[in-house]
PDB file of N, CA and C in Angstrom:
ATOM      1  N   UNK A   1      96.170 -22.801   5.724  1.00  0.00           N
ATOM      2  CA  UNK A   1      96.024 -22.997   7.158  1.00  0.00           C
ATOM      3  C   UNK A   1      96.880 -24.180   7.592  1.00  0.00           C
ATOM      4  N   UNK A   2      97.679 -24.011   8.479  1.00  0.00           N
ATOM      5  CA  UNK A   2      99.041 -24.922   9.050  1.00  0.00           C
ATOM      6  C   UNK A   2      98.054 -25.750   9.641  1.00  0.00           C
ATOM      7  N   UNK A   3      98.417 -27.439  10.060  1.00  0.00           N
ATOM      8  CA  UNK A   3      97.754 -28.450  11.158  1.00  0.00           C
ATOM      9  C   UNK A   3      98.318 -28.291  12.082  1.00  0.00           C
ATOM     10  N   UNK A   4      99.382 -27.736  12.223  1.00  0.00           N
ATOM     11  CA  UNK A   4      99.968 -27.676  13.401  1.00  0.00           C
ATOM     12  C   UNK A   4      99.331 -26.936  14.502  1.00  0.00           C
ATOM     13  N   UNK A   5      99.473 -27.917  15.385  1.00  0.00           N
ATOM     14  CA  UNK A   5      98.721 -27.160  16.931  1.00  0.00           C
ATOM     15  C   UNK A   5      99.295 -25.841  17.642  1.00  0.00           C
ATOM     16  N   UNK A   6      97.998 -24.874  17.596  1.00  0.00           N
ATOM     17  CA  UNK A   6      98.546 -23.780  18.021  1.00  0.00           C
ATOM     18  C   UNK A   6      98.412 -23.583  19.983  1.00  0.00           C
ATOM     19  N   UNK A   7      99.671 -23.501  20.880  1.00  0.00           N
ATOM     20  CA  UNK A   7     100.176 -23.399  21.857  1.00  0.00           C
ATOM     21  C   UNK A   7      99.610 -21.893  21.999  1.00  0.00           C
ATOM     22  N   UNK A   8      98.797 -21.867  23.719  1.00  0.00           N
ATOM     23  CA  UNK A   8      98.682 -21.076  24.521  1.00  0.00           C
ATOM     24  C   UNK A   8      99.737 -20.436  25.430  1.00  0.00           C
ATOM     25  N   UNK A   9     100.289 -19.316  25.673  1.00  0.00           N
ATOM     26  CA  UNK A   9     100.656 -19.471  27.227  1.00  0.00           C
ATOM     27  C   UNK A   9      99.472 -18.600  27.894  1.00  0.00           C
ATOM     28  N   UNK A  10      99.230 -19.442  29.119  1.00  0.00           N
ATOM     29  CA  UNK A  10      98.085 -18.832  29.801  1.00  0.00           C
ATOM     30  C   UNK A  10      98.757 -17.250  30.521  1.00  0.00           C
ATOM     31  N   UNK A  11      99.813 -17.447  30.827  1.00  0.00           N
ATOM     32  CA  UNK A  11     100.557 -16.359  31.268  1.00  0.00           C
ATOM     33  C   UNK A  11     100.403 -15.065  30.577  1.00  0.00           C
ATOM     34  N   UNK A  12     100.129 -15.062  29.259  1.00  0.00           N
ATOM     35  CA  UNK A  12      99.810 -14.048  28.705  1.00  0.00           C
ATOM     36  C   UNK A  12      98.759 -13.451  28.858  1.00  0.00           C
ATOM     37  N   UNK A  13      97.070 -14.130  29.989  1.00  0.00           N
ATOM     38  CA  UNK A  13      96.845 -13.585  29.905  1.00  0.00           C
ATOM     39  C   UNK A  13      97.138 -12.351  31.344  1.00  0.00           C
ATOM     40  N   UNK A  14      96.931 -11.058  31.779  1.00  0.00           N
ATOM     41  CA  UNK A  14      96.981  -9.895  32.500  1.00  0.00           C
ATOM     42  C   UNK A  14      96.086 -10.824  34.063  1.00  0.00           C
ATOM     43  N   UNK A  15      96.748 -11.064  35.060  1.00  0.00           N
ATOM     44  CA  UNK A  15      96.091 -11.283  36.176  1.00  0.00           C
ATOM     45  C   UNK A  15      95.648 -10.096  37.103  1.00  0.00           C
ATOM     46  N   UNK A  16      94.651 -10.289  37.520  1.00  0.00           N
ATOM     47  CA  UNK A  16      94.271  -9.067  37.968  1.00  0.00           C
ATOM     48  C   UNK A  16      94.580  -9.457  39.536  1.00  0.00           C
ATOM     49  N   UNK A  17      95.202  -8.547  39.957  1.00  0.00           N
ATOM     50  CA  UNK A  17      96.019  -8.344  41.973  1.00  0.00           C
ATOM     51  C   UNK A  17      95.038  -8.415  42.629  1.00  0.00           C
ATOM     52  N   UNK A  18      94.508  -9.202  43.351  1.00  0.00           N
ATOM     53  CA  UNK A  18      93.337  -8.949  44.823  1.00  0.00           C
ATOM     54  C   UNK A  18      94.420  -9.318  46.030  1.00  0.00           C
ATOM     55  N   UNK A  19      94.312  -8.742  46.645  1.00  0.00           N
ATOM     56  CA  UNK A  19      94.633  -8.398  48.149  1.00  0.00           C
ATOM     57  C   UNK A  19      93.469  -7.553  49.154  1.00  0.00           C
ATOM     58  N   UNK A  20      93.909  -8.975  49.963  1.00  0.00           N
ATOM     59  CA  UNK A  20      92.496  -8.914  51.066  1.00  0.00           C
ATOM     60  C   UNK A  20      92.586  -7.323  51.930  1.00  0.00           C
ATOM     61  N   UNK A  21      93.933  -7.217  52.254  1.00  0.00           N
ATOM     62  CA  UNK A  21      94.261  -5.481  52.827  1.00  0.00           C
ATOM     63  C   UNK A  21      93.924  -4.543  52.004  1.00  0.00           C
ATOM     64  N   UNK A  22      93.718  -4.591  50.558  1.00  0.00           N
ATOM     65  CA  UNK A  22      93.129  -3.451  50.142  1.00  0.00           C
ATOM     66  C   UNK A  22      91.730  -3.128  49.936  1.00  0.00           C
ATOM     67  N   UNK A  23      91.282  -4.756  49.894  1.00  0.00           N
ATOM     68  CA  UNK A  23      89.628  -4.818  49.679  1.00  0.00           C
ATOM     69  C   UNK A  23      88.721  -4.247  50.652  1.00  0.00           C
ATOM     70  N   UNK A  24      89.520  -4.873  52.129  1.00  0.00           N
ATOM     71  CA  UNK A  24      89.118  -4.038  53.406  1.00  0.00           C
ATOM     72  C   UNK A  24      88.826  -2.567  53.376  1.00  0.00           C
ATOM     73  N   UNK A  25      89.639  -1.834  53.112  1.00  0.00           N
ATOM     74  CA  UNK A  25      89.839  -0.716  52.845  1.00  0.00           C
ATOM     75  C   UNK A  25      89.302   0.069  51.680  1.00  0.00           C
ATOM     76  N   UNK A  26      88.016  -0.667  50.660  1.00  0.00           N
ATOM     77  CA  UNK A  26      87.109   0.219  49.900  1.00  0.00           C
ATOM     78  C   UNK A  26      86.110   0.379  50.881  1.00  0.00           C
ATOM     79  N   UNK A  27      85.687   1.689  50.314  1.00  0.00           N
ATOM     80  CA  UNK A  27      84.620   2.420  50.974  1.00  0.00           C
ATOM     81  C   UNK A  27      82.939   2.656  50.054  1.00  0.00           C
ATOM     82  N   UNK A  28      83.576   2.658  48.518  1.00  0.00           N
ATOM     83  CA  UNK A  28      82.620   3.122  47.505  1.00  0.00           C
ATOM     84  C   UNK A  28      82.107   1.963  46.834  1.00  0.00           C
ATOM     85  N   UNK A  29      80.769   2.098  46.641  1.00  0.00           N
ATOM     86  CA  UNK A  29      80.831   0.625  45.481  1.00  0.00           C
ATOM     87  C   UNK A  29      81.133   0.504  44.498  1.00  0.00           C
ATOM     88  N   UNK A  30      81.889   1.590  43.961  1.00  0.00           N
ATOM     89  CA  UNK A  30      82.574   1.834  42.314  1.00  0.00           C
ATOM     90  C   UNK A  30      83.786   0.739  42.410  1.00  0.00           C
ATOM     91  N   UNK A  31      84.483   1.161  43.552  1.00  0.00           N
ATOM     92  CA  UNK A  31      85.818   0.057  43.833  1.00  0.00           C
ATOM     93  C   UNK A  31      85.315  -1.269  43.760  1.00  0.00           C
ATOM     94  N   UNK A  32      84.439  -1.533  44.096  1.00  0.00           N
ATOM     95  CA  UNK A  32      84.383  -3.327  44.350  1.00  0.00           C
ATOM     96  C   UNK A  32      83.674  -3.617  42.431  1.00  0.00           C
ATOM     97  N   UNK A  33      82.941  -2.690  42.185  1.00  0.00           N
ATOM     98  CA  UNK A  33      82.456  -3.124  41.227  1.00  0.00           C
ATOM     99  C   UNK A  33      83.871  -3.243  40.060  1.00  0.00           C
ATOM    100  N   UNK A  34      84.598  -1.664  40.156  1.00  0.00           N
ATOM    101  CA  UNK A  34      86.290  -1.892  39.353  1.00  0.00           C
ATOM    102  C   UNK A  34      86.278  -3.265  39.467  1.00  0.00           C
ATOM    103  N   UNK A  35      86.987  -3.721  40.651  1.00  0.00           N
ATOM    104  CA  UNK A  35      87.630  -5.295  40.754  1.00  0.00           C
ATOM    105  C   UNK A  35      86.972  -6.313  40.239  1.00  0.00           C
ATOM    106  N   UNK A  36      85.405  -6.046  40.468  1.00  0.00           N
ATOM    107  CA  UNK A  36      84.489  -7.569  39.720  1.00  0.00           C
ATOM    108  C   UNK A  36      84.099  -7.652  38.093  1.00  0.00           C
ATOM    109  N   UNK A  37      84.523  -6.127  38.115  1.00  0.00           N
ATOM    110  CA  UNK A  37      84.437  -6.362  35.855  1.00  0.00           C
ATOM    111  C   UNK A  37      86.183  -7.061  35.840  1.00  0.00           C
ATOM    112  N   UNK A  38      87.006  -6.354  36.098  1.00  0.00           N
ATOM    113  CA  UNK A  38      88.462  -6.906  36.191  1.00  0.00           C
ATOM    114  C   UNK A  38      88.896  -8.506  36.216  1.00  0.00           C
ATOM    115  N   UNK A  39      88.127  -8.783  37.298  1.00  0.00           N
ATOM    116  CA  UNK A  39      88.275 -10.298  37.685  1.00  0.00           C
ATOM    117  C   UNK A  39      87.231 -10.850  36.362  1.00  0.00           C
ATOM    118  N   UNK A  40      86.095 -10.596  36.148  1.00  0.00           N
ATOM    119  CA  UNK A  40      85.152 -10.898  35.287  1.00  0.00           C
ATOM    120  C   UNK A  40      85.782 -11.186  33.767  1.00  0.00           C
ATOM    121  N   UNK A  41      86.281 -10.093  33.838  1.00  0.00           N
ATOM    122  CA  UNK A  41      87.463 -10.083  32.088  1.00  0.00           C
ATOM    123  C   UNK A  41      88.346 -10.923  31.750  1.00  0.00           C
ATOM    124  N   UNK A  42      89.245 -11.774  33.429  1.00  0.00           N
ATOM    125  CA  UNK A  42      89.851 -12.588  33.415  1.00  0.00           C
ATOM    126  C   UNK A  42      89.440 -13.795  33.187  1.00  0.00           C
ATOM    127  N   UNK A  43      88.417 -14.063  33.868  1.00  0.00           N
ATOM    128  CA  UNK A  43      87.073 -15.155  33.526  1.00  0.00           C
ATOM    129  C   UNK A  43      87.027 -15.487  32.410  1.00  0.00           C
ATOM    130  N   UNK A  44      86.385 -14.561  31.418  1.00  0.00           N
ATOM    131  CA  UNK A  44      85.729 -14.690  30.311  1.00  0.00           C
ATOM    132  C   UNK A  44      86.894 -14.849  29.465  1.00  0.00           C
ATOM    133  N   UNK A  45      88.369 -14.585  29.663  1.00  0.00           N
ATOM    134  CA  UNK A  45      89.456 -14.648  28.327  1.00  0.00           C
ATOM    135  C   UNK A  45      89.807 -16.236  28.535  1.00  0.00           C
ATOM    136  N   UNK A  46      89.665 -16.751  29.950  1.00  0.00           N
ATOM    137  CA  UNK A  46      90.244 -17.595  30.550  1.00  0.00           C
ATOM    138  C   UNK A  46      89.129 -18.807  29.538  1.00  0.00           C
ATOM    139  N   UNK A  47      87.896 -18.679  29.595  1.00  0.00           N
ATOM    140  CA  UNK A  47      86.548 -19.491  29.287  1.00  0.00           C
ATOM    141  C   UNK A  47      86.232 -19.319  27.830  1.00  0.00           C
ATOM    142  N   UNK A  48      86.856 -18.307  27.146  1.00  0.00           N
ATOM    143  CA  UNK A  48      86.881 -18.129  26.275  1.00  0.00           C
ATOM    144  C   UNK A  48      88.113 -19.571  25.266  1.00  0.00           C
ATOM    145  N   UNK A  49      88.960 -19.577  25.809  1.00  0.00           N
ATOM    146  CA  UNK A  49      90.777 -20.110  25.146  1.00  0.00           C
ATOM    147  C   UNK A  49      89.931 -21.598  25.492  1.00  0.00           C
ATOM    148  N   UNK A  50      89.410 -21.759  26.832  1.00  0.00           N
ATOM    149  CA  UNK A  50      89.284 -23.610  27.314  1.00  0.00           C
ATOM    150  C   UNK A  50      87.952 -23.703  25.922  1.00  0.00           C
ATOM    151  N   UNK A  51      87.176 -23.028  25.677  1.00  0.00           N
ATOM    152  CA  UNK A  51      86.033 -23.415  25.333  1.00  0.00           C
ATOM    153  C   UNK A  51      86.466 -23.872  23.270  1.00  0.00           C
ATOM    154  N   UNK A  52      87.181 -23.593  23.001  1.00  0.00           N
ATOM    155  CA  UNK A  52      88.293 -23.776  21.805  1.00  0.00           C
ATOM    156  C   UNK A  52      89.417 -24.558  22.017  1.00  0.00           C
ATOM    157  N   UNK A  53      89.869 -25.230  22.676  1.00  0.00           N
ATOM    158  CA  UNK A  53      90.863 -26.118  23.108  1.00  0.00           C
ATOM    159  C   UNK A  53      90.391 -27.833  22.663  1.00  0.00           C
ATOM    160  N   UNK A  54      91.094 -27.842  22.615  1.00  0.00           N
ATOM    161  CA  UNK A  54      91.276 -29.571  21.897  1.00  0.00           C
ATOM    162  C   UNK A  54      92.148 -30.345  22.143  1.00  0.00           C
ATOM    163  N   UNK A  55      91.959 -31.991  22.534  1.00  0.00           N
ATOM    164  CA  UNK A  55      93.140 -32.983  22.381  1.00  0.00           C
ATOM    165  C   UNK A  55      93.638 -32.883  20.930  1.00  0.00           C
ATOM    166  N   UNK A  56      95.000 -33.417  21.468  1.00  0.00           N
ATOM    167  CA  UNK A  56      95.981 -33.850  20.323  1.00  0.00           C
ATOM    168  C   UNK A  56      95.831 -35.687  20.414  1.00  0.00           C
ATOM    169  N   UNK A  57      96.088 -36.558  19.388  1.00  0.00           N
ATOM    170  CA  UNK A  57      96.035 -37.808  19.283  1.00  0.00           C
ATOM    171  C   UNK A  57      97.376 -38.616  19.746  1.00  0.00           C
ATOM    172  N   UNK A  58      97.407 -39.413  19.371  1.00  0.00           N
ATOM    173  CA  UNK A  58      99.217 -39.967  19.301  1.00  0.00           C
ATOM    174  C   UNK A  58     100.174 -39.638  18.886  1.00  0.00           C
ATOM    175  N   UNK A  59      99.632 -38.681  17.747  1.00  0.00           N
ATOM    176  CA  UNK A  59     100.663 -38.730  16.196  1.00  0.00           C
ATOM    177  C   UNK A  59     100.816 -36.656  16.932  1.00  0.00           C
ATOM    178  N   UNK A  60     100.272 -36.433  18.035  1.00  0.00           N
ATOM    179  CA  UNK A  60     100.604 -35.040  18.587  1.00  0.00           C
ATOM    180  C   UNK A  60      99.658 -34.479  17.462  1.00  0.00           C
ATOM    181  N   UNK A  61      98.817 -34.979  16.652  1.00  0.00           N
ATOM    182  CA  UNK A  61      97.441 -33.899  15.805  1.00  0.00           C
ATOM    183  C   UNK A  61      96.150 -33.431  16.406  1.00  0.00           C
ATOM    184  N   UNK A  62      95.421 -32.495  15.797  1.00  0.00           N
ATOM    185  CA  UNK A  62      94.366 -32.443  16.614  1.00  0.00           C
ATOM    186  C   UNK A  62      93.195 -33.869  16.619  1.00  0.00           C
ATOM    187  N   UNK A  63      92.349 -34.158  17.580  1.00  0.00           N
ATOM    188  CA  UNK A  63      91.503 -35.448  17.225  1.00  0.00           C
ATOM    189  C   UNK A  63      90.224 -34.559  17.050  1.00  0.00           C
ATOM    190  N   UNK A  64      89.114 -35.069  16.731  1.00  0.00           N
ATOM    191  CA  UNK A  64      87.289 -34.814  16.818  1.00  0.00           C
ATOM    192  C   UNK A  64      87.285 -35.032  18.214  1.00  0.00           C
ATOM    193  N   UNK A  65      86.235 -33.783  18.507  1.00  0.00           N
ATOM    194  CA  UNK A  65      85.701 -33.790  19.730  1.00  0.00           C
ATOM    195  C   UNK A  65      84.338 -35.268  19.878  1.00  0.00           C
ATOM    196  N   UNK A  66      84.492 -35.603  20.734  1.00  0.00           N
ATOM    197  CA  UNK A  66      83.593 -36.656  21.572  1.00  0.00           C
ATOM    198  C   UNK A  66      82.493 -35.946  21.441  1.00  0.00           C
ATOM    199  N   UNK A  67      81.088 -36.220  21.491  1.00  0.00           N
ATOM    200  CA  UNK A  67      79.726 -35.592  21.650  1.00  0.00           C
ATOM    201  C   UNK A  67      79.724 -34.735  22.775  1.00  0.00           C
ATOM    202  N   UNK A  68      80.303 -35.366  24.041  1.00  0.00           N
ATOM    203  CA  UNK A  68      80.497 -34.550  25.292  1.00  0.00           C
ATOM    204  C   UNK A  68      81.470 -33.706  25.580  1.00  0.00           C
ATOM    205  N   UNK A  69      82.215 -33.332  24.618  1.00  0.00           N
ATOM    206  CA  UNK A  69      83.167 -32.607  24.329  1.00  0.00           C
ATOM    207  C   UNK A  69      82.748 -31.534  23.833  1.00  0.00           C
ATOM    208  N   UNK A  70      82.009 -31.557  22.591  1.00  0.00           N
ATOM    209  CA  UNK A  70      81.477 -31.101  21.929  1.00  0.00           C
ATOM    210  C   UNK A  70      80.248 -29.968  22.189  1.00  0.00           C
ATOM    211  N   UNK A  71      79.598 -30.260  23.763  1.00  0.00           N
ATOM    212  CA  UNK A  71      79.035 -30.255  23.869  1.00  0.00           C
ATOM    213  C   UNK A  71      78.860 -29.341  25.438  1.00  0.00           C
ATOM    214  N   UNK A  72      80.238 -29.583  26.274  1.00  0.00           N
ATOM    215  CA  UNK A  72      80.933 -28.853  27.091  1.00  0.00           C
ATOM    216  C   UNK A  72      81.557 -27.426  26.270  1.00  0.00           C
ATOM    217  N   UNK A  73      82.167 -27.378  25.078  1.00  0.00           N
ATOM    218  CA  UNK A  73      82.879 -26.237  25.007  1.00  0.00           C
ATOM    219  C   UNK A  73      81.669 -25.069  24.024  1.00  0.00           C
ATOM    220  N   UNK A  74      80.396 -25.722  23.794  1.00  0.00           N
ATOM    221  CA  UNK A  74      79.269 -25.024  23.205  1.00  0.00           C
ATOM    222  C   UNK A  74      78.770 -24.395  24.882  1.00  0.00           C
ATOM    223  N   UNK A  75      78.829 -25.254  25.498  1.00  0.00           N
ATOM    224  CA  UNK A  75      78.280 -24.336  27.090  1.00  0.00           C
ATOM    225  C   UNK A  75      79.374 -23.313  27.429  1.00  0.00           C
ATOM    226  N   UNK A  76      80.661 -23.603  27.370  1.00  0.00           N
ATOM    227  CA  UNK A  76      81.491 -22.665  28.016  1.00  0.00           C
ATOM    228  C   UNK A  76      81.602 -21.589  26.728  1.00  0.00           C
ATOM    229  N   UNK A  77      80.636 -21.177  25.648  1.00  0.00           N
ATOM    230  CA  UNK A  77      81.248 -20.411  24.701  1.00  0.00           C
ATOM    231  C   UNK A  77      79.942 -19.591  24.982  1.00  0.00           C
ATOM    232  N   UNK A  78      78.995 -20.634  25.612  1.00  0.00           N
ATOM    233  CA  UNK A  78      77.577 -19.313  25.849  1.00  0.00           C
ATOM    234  C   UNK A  78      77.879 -18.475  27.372  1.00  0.00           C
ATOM    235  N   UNK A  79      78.765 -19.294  27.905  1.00  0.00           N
ATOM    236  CA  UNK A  79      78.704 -18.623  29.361  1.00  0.00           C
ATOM    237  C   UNK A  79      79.477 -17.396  28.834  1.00  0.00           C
ATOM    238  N   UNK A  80      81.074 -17.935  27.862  1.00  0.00           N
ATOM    239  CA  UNK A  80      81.310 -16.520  27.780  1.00  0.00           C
ATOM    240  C   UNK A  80      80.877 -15.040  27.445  1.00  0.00           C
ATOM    241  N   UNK A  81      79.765 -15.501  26.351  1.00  0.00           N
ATOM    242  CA  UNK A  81      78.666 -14.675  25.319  1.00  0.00           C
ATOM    243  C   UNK A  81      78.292 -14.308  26.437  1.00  0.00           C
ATOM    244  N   UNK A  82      77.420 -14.451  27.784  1.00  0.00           N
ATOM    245  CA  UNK A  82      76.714 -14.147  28.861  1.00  0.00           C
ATOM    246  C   UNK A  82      77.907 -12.913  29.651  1.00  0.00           C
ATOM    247  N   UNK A  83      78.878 -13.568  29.681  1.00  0.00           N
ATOM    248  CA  UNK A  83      79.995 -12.897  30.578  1.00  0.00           C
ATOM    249  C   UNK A  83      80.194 -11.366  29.729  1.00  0.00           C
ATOM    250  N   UNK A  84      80.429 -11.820  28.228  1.00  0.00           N
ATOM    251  CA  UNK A  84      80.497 -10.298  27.582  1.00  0.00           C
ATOM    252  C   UNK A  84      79.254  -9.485  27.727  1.00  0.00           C
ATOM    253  N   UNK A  85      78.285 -10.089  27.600  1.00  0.00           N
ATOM    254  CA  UNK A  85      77.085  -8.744  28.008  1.00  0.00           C
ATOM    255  C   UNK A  85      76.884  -8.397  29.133  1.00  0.00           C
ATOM    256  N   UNK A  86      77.286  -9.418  30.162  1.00  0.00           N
ATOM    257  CA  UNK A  86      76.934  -9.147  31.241  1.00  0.00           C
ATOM    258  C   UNK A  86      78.014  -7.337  31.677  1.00  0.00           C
ATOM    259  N   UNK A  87      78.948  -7.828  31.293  1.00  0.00           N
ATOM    260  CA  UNK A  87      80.083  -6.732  31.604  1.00  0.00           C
ATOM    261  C   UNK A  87      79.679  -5.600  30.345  1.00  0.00           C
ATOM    262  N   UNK A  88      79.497  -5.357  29.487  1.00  0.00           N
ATOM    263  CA  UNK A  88      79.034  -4.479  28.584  1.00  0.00           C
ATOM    264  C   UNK A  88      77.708  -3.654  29.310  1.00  0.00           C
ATOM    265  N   UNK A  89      76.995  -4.373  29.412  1.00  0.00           N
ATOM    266  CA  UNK A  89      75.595  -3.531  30.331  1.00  0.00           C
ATOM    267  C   UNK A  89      76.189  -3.034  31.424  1.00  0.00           C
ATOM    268  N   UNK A  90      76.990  -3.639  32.476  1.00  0.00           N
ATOM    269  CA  UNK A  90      77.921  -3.092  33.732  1.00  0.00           C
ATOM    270  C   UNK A  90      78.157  -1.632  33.494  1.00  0.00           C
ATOM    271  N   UNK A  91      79.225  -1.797  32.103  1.00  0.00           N
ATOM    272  CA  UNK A  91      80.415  -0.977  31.492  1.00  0.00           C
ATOM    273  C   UNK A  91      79.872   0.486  30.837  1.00  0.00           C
ATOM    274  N   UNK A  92      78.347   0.228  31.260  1.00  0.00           N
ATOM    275  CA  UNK A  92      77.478   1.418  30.184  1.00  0.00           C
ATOM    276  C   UNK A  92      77.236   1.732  31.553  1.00  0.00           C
ATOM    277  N   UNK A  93      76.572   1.263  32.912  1.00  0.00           N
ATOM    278  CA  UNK A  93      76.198   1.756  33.836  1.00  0.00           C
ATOM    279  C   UNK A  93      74.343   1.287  33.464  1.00  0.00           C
ATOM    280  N   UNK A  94      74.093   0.442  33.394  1.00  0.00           N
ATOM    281  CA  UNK A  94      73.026  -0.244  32.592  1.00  0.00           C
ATOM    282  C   UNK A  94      72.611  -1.139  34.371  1.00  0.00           C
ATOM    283  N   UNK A  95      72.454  -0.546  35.130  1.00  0.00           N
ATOM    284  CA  UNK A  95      72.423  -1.240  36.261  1.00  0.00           C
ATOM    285  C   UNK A  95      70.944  -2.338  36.494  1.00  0.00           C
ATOM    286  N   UNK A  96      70.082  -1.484  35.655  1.00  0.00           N
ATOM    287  CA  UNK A  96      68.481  -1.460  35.866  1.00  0.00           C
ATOM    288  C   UNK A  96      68.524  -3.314  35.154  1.00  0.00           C
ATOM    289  N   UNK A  97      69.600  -3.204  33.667  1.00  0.00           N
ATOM    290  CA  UNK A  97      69.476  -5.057  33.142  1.00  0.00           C
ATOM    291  C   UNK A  97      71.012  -5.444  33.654  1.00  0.00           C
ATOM    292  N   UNK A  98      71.900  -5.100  34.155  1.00  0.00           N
ATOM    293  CA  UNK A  98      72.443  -5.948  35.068  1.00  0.00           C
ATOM    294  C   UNK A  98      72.356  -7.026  35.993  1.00  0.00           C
ATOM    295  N   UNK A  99      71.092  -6.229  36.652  1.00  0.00           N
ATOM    296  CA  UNK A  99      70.587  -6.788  38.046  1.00  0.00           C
ATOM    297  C   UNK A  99      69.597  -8.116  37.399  1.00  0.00           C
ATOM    298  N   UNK A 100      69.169  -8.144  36.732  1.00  0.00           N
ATOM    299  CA  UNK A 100      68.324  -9.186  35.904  1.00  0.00           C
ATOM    300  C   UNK A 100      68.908 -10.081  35.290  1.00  0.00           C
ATOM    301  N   UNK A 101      69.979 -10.106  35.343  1.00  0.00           N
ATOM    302  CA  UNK A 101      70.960 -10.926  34.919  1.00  0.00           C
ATOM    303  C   UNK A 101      71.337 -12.018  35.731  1.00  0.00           C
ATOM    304  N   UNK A 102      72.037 -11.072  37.147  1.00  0.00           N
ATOM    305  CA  UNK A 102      72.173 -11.556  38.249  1.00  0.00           C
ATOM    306  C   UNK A 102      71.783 -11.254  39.542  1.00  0.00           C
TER     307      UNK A 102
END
């Protein structure tokens, strides 16, 4: 296993298009729900990469996380865990524990 710090580009990940002229223009709630797993997926890849991210020191190495560090990216790794079921129950049509969710 290399020490060398492994580089993101966030660009890689897929942005999902909202435009307010097309949103206007759903009629069904299948469409809005499409767009909110979509946007949701972006979320969770996005919360996923920060919640694994780390300073580098002087010497450009990785350092130990701070307690509050430590302690922030354990919350953003449950929100994501939350975000994947949440969209999995969605993704089945599981509406009945969706809604209990949120």
């Amino acid at each position: 296993m290399s020490n060398e710090p492994v580089h993101f580009d966030f660009n890689e990940i897929e942005r999902v298009p909202v435009d307010a002229a097309t949103v206007e223009k759903y009629t069904r709630n299948g469409q809005f729900v499409g767009l909110s797993v979509e946007l949701l997926k972006e979320v969770t890849a996005l919360t996923t990469i920060l919640a694994c991210t780390y300073h580098l020191n002087d010497l450009k190495r990785p350092r130990n996380w701070s307690r509050n560090e430590a302690i922030l990216s354990g919350l953003l790794v449950r929100v994501a865990k939350l975000n994947h079921g949440y969209l999995d129950q969605v993704c089945q049509h599981r509406g009945e524990i969706a809604g209990i969710l949120f």
